[in-house]
PDB file of N, CA and C in Angstrom:
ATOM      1  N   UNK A   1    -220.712 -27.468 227.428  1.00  0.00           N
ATOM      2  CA  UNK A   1    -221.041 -27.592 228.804  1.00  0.00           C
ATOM      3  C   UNK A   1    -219.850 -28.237 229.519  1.00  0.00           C
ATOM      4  N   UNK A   2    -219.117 -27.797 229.979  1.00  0.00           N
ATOM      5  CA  UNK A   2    -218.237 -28.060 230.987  1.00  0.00           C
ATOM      6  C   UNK A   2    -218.826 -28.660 232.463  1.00  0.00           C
ATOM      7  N   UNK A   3    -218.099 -30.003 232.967  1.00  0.00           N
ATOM      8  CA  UNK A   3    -218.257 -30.406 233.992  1.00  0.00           C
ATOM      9  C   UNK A   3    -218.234 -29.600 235.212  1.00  0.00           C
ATOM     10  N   UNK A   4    -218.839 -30.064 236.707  1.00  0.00           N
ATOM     11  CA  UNK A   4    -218.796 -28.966 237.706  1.00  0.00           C
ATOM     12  C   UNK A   4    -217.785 -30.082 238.528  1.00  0.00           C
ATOM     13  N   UNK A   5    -217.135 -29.327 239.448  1.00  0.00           N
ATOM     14  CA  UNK A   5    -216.025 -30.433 240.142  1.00  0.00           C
ATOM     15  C   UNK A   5    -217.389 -30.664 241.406  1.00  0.00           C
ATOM     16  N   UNK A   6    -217.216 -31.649 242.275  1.00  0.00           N
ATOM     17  CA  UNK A   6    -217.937 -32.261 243.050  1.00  0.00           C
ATOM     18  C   UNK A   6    -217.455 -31.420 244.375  1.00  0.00           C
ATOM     19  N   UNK A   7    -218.504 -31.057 244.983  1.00  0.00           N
ATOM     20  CA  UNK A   7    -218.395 -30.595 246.347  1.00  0.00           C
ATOM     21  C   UNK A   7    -217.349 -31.165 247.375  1.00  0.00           C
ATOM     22  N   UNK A   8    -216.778 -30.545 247.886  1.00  0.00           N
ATOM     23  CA  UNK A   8    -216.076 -31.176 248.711  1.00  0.00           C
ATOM     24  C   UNK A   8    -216.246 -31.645 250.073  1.00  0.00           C
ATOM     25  N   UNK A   9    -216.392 -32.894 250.552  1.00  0.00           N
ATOM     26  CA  UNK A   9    -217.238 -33.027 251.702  1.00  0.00           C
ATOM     27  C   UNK A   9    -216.232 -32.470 252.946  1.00  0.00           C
ATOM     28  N   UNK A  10    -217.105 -32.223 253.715  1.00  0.00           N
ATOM     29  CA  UNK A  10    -216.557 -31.697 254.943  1.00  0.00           C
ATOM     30  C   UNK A  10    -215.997 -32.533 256.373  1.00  0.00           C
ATOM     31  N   UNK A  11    -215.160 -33.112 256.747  1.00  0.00           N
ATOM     32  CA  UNK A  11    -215.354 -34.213 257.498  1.00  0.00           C
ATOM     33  C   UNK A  11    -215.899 -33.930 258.982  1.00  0.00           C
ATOM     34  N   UNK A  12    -216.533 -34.873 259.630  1.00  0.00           N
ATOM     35  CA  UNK A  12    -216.961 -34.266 261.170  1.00  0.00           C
ATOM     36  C   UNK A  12    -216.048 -34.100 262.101  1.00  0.00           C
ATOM     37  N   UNK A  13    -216.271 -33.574 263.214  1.00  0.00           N
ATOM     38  CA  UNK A  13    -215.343 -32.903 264.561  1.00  0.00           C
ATOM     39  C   UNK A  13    -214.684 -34.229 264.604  1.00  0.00           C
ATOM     40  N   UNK A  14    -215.499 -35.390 265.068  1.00  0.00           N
ATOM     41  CA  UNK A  14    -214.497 -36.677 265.667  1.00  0.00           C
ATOM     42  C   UNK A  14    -214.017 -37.073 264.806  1.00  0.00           C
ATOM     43  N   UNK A  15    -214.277 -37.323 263.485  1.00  0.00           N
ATOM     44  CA  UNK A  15    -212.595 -37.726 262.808  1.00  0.00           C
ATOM     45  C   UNK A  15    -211.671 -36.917 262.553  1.00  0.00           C
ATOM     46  N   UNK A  16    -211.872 -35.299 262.000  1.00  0.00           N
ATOM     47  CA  UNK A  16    -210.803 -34.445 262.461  1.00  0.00           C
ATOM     48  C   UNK A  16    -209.842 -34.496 263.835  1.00  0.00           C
ATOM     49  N   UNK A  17    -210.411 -34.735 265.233  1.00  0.00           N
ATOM     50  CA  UNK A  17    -209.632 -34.883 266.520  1.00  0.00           C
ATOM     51  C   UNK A  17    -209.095 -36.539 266.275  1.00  0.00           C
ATOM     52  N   UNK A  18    -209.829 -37.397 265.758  1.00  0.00           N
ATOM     53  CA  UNK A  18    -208.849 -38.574 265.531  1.00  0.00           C
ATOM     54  C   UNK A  18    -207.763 -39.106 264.750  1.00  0.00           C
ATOM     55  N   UNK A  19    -207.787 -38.035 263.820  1.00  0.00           N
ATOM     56  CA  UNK A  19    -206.944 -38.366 262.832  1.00  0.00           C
ATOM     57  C   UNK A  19    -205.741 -37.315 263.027  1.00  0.00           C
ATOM     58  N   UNK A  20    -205.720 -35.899 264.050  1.00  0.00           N
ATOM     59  CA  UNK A  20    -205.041 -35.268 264.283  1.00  0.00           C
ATOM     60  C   UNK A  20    -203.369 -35.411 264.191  1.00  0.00           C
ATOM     61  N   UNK A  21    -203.006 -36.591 265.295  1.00  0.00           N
ATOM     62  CA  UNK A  21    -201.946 -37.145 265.725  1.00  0.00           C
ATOM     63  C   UNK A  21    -201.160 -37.634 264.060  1.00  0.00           C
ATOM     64  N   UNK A  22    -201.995 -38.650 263.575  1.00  0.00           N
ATOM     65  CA  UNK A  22    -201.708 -38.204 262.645  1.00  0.00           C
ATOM     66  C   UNK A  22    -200.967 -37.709 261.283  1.00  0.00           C
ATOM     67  N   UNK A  23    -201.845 -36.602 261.267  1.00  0.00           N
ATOM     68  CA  UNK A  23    -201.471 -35.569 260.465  1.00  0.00           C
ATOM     69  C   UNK A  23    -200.381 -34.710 260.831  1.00  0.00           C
ATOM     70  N   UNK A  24    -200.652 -34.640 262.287  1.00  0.00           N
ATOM     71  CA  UNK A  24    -199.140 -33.466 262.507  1.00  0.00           C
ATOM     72  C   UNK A  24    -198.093 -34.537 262.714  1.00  0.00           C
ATOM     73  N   UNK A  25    -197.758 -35.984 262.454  1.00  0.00           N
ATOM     74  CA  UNK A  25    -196.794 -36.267 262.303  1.00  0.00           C
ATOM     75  C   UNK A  25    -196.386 -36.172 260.779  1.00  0.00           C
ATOM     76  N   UNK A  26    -197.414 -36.396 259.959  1.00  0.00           N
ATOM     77  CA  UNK A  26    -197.082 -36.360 258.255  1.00  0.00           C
ATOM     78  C   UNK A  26    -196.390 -35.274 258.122  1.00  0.00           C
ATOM     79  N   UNK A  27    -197.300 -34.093 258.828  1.00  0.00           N
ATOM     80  CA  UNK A  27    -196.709 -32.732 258.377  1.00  0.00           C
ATOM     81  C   UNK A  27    -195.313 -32.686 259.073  1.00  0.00           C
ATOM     82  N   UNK A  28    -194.782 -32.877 259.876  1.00  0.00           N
ATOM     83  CA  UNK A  28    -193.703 -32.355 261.014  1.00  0.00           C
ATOM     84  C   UNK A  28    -192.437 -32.694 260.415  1.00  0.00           C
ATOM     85  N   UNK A  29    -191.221 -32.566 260.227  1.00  0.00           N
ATOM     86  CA  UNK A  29    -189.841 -32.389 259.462  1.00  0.00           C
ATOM     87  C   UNK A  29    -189.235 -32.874 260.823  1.00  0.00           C
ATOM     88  N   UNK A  30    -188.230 -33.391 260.328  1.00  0.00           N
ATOM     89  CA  UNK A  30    -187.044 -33.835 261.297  1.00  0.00           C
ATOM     90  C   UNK A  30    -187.118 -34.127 262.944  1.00  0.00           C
ATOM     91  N   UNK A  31    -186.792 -33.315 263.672  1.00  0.00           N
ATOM     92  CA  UNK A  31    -186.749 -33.794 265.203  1.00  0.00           C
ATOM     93  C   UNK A  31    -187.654 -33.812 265.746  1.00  0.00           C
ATOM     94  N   UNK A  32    -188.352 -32.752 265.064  1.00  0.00           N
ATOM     95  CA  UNK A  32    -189.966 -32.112 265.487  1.00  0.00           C
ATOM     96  C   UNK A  32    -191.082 -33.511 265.334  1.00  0.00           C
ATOM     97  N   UNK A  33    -190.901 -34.143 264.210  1.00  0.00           N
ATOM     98  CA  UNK A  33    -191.465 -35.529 263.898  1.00  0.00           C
ATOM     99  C   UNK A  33    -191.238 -36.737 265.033  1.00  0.00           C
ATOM    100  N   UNK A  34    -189.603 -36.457 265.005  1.00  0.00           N
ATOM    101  CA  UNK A  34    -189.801 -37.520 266.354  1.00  0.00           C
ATOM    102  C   UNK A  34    -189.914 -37.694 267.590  1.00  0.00           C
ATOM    103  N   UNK A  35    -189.796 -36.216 268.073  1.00  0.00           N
ATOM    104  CA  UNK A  35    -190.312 -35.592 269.258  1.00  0.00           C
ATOM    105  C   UNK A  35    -191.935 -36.177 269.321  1.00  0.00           C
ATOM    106  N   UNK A  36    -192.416 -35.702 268.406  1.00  0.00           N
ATOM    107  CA  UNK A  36    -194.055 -36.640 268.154  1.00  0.00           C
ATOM    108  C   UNK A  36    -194.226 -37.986 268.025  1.00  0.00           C
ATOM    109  N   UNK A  37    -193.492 -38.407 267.350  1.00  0.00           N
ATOM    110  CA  UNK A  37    -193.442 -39.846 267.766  1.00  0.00           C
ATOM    111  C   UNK A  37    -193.005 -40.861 269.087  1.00  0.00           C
ATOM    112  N   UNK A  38    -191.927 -39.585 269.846  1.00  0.00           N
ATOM    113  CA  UNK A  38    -191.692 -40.347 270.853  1.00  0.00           C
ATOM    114  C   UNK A  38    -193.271 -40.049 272.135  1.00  0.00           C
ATOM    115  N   UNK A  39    -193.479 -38.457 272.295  1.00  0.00           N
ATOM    116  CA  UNK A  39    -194.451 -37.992 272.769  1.00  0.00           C
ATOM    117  C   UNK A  39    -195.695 -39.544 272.415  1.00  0.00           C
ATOM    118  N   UNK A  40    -196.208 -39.752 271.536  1.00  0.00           N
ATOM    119  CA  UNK A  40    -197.393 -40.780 271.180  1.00  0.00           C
ATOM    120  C   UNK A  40    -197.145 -41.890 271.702  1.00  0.00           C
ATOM    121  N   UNK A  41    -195.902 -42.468 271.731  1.00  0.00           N
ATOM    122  CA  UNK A  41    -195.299 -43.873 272.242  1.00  0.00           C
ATOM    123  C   UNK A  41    -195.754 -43.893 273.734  1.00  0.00           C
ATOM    124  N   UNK A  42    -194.834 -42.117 274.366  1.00  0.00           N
ATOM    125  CA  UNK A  42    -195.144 -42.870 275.869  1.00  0.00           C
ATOM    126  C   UNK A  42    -197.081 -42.242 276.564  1.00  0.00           C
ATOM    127  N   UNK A  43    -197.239 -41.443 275.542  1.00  0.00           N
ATOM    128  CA  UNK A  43    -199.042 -41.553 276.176  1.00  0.00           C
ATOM    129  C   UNK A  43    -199.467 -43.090 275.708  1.00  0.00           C
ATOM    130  N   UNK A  44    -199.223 -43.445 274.914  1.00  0.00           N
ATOM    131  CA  UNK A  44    -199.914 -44.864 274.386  1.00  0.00           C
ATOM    132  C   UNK A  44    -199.259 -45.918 275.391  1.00  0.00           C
ATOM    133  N   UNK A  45    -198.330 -45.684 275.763  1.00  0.00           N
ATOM    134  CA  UNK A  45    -197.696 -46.575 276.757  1.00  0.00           C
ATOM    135  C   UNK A  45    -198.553 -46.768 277.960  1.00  0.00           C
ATOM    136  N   UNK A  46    -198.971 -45.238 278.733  1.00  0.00           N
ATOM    137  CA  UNK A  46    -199.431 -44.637 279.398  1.00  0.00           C
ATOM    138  C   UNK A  46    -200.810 -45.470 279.594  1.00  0.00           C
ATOM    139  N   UNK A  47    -201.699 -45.040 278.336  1.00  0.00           N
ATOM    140  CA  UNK A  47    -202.773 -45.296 278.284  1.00  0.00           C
ATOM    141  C   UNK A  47    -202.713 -47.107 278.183  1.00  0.00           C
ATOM    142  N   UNK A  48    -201.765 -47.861 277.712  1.00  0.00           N
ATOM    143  CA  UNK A  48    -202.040 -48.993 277.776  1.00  0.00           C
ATOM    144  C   UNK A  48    -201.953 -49.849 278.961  1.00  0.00           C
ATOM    145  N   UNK A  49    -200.970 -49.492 279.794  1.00  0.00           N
ATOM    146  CA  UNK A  49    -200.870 -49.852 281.095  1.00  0.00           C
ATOM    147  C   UNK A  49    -201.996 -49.448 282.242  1.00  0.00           C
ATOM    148  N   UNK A  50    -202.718 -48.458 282.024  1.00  0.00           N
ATOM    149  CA  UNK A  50    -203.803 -48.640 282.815  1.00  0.00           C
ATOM    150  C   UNK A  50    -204.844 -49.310 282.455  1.00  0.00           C
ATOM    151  N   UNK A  51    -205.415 -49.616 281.128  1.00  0.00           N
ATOM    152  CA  UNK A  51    -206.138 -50.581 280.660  1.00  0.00           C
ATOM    153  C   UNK A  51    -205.848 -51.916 281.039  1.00  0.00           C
ATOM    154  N   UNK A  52    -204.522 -52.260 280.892  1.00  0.00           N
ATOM    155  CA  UNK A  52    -203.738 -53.551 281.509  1.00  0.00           C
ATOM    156  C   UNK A  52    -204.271 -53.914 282.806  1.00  0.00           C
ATOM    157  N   UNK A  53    -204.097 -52.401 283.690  1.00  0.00           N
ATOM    158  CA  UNK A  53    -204.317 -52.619 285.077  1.00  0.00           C
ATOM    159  C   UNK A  53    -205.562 -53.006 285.583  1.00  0.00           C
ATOM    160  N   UNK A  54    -206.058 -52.259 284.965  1.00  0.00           N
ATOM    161  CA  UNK A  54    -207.912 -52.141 285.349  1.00  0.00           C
ATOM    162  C   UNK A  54    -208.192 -53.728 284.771  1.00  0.00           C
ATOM    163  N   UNK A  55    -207.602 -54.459 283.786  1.00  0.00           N
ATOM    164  CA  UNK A  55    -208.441 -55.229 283.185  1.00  0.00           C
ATOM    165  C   UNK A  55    -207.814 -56.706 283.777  1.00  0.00           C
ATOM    166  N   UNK A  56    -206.738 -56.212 284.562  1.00  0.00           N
ATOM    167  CA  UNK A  56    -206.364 -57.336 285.793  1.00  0.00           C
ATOM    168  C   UNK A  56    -207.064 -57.107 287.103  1.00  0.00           C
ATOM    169  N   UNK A  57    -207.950 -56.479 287.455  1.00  0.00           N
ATOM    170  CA  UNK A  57    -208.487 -55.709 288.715  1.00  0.00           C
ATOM    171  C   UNK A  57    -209.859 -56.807 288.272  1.00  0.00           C
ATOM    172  N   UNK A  58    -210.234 -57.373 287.309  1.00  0.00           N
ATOM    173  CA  UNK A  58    -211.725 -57.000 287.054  1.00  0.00           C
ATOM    174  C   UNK A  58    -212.355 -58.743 288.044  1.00  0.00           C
ATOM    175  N   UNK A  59    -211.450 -59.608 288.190  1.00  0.00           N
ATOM    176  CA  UNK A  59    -211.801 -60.929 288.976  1.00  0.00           C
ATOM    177  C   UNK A  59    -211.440 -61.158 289.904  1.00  0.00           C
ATOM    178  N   UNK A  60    -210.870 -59.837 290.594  1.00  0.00           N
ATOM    179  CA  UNK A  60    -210.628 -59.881 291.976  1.00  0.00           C
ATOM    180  C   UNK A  60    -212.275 -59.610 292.974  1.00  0.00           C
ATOM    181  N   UNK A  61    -212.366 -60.145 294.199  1.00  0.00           N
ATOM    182  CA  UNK A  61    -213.135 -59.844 294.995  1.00  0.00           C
ATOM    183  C   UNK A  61    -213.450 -58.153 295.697  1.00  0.00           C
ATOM    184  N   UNK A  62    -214.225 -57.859 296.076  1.00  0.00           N
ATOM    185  CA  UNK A  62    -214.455 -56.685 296.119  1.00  0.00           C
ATOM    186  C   UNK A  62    -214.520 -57.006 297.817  1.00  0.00           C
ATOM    187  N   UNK A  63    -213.231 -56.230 298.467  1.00  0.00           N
ATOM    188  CA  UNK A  63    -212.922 -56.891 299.824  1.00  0.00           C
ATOM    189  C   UNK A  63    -213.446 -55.568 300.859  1.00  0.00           C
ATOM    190  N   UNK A  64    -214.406 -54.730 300.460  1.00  0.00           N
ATOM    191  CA  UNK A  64    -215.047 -54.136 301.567  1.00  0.00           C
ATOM    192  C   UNK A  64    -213.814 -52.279 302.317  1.00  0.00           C
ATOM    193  N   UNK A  65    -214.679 -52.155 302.895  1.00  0.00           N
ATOM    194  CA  UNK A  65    -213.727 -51.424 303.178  1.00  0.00           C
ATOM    195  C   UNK A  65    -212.736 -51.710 304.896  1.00  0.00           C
ATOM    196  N   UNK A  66    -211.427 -51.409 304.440  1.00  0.00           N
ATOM    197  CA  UNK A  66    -210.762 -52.217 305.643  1.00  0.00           C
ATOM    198  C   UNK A  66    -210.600 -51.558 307.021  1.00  0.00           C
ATOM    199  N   UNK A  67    -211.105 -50.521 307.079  1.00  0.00           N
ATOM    200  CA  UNK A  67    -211.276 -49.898 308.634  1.00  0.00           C
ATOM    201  C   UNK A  67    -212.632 -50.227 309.503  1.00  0.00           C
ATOM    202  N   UNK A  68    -213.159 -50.537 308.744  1.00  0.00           N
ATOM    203  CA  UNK A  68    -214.368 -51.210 309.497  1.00  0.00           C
ATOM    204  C   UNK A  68    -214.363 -53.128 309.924  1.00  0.00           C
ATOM    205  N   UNK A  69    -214.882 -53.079 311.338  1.00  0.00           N
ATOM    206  CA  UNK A  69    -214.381 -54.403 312.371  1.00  0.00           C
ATOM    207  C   UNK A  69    -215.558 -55.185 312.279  1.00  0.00           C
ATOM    208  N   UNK A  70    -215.824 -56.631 311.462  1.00  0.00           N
ATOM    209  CA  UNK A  70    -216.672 -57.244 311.376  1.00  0.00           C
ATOM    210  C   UNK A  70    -216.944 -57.807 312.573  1.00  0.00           C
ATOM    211  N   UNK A  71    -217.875 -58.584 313.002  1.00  0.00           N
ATOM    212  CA  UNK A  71    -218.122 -58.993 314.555  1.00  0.00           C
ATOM    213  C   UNK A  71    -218.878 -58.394 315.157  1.00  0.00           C
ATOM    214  N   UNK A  72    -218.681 -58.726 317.021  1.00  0.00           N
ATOM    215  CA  UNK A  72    -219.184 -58.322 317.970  1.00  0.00           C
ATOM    216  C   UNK A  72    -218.275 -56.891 317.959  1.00  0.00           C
ATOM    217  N   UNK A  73    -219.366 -56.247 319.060  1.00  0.00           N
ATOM    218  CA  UNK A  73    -218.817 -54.742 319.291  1.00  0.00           C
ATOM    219  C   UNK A  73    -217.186 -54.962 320.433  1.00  0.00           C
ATOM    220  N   UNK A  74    -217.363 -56.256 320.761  1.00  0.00           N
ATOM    221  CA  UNK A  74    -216.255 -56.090 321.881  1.00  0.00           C
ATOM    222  C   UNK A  74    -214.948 -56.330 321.302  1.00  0.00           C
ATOM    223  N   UNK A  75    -214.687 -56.730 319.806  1.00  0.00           N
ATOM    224  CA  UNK A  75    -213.482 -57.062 319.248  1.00  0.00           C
ATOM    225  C   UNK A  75    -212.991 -55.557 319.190  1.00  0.00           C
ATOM    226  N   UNK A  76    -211.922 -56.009 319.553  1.00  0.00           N
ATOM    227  CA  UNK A  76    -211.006 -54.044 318.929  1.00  0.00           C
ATOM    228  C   UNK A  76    -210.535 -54.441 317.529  1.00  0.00           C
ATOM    229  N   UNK A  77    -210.702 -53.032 316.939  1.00  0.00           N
ATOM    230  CA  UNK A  77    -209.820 -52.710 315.624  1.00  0.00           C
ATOM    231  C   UNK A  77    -209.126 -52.218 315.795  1.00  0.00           C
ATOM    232  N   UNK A  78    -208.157 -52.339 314.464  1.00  0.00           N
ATOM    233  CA  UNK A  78    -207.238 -52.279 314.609  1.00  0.00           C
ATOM    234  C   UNK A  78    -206.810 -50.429 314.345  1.00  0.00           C
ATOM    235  N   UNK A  79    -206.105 -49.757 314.966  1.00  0.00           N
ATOM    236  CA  UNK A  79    -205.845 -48.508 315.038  1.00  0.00           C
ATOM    237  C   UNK A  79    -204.294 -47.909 315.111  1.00  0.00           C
ATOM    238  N   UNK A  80    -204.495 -46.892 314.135  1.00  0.00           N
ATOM    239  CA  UNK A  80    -202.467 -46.568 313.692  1.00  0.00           C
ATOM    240  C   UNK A  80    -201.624 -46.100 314.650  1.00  0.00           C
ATOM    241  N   UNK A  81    -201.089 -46.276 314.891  1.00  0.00           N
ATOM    242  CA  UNK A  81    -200.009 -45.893 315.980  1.00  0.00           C
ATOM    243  C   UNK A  81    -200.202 -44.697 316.675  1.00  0.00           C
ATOM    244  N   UNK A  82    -200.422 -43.723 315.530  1.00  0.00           N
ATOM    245  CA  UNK A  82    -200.753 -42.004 316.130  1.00  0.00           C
ATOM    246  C   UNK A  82    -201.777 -42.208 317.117  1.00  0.00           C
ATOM    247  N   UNK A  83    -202.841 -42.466 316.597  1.00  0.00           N
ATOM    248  CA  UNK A  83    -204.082 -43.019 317.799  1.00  0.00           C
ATOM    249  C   UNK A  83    -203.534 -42.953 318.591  1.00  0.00           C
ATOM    250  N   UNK A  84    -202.529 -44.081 319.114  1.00  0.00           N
ATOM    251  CA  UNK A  84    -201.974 -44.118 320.684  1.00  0.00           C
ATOM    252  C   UNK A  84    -201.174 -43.231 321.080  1.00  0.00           C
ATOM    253  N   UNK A  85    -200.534 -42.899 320.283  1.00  0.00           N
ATOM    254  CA  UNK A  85    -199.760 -41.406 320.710  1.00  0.00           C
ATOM    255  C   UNK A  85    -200.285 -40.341 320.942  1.00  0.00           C
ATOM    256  N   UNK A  86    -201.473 -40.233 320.661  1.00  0.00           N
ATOM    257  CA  UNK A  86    -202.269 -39.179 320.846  1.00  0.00           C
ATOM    258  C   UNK A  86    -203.139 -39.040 322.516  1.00  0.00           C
ATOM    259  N   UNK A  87    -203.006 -40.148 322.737  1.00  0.00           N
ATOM    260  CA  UNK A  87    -203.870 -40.538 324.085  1.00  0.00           C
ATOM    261  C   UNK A  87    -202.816 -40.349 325.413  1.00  0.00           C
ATOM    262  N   UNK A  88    -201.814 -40.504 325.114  1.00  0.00           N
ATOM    263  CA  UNK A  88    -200.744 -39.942 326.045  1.00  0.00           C
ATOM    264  C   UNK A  88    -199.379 -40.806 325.992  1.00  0.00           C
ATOM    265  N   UNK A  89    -199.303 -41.681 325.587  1.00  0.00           N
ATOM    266  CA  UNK A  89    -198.054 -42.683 325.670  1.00  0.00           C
ATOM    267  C   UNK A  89    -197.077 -42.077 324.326  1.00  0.00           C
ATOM    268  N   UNK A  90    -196.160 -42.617 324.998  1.00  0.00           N
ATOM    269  CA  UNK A  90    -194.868 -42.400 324.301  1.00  0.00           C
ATOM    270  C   UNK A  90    -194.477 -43.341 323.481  1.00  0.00           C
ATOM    271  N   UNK A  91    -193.912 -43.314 322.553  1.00  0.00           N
ATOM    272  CA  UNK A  91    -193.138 -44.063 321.366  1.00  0.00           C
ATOM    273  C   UNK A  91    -192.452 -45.604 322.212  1.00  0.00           C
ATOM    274  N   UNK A  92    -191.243 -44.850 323.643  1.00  0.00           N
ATOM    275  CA  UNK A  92    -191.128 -45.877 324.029  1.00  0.00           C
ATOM    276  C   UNK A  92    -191.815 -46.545 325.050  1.00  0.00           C
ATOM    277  N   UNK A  93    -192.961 -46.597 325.990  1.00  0.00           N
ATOM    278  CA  UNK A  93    -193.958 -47.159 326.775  1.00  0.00           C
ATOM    279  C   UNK A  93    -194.839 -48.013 325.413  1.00  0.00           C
ATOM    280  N   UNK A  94    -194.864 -47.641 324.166  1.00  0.00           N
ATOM    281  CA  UNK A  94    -195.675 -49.001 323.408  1.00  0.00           C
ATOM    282  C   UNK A  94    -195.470 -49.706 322.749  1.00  0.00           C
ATOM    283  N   UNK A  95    -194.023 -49.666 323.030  1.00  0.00           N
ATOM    284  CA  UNK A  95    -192.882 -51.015 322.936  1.00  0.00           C
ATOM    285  C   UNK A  95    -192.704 -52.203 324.517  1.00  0.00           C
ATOM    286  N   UNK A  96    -192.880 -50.863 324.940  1.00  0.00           N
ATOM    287  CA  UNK A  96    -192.894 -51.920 326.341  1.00  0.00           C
ATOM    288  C   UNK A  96    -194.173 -52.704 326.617  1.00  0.00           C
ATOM    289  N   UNK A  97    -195.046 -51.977 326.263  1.00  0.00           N
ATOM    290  CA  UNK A  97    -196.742 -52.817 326.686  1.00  0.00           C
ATOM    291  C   UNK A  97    -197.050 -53.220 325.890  1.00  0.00           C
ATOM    292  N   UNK A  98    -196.247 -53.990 324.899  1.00  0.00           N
ATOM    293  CA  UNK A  98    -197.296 -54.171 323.561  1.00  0.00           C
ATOM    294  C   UNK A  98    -197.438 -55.995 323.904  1.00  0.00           C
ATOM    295  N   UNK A  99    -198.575 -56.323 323.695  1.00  0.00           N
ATOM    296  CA  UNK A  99    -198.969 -57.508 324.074  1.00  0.00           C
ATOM    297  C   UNK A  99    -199.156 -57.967 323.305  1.00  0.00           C
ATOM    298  N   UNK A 100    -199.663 -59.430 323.437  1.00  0.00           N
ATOM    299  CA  UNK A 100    -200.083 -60.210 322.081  1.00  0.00           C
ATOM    300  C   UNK A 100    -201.520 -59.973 321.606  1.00  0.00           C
ATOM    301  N   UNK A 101    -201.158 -59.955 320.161  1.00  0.00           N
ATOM    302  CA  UNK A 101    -202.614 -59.655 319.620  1.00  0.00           C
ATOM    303  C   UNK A 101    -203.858 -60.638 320.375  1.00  0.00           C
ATOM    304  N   UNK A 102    -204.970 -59.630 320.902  1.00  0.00           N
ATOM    305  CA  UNK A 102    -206.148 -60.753 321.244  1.00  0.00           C
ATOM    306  C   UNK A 102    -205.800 -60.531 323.108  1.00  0.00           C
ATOM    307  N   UNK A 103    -204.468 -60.031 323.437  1.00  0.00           N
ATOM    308  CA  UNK A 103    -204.336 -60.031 324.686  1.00  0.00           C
ATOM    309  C   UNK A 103    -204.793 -59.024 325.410  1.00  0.00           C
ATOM    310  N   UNK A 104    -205.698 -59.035 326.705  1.00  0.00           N
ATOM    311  CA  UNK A 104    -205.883 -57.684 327.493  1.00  0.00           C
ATOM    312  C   UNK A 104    -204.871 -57.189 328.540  1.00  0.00           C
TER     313      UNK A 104
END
């Protein structure tokens, strides 16, 4: 009676896609290898700096959105330049009238 060799297990989808990277560096020869290695460096770079970012974002205040004018209805907001250019004045007339903030 001769032994039977043991089935060979099959591994699942997510460790095949995780272990990918990898494998095609084991497999890959010369430039091709470090073309992959450099490729992994700068996604991992990539990917680490936005984690960085986000995970400096996380104790900041959540400051609302800034086009909208807290207060009474009679305070003006504040509005981009085009606005006024659009209403009829010129580039140079809102240099000339420009008043102090708060001023009518």
């Amino acid at each position: 009676m001769s032994p039977e060799p043991a089935p060979a297990r099959r591994e699942s989808t997510f460790v095949t896609v995780l272990l990918f990277p990898f494998r095609a560096i084991e497999q890959a020869r010369g430039w091709r290898r470090l073309g992959l290695l450099a490729l992994y460096v700068v996604i991992g770079r990539t990917l680490l700096a936005l984690v960085w970012r986000r995970s400096q974002r996380i104790g900041l205040p959540d400051v609302g959105n800034p086009r909208v004018c807290p207060g009474s209805a009679t305070r003006r907001c504040w509005r981009p330049m085009t606005s006024r250019l659009t209403e009829g004045a010129t580039t140079a007339s809102l240099h000339k009238d420009s008043k102090a903030p708060g001023a009518r």
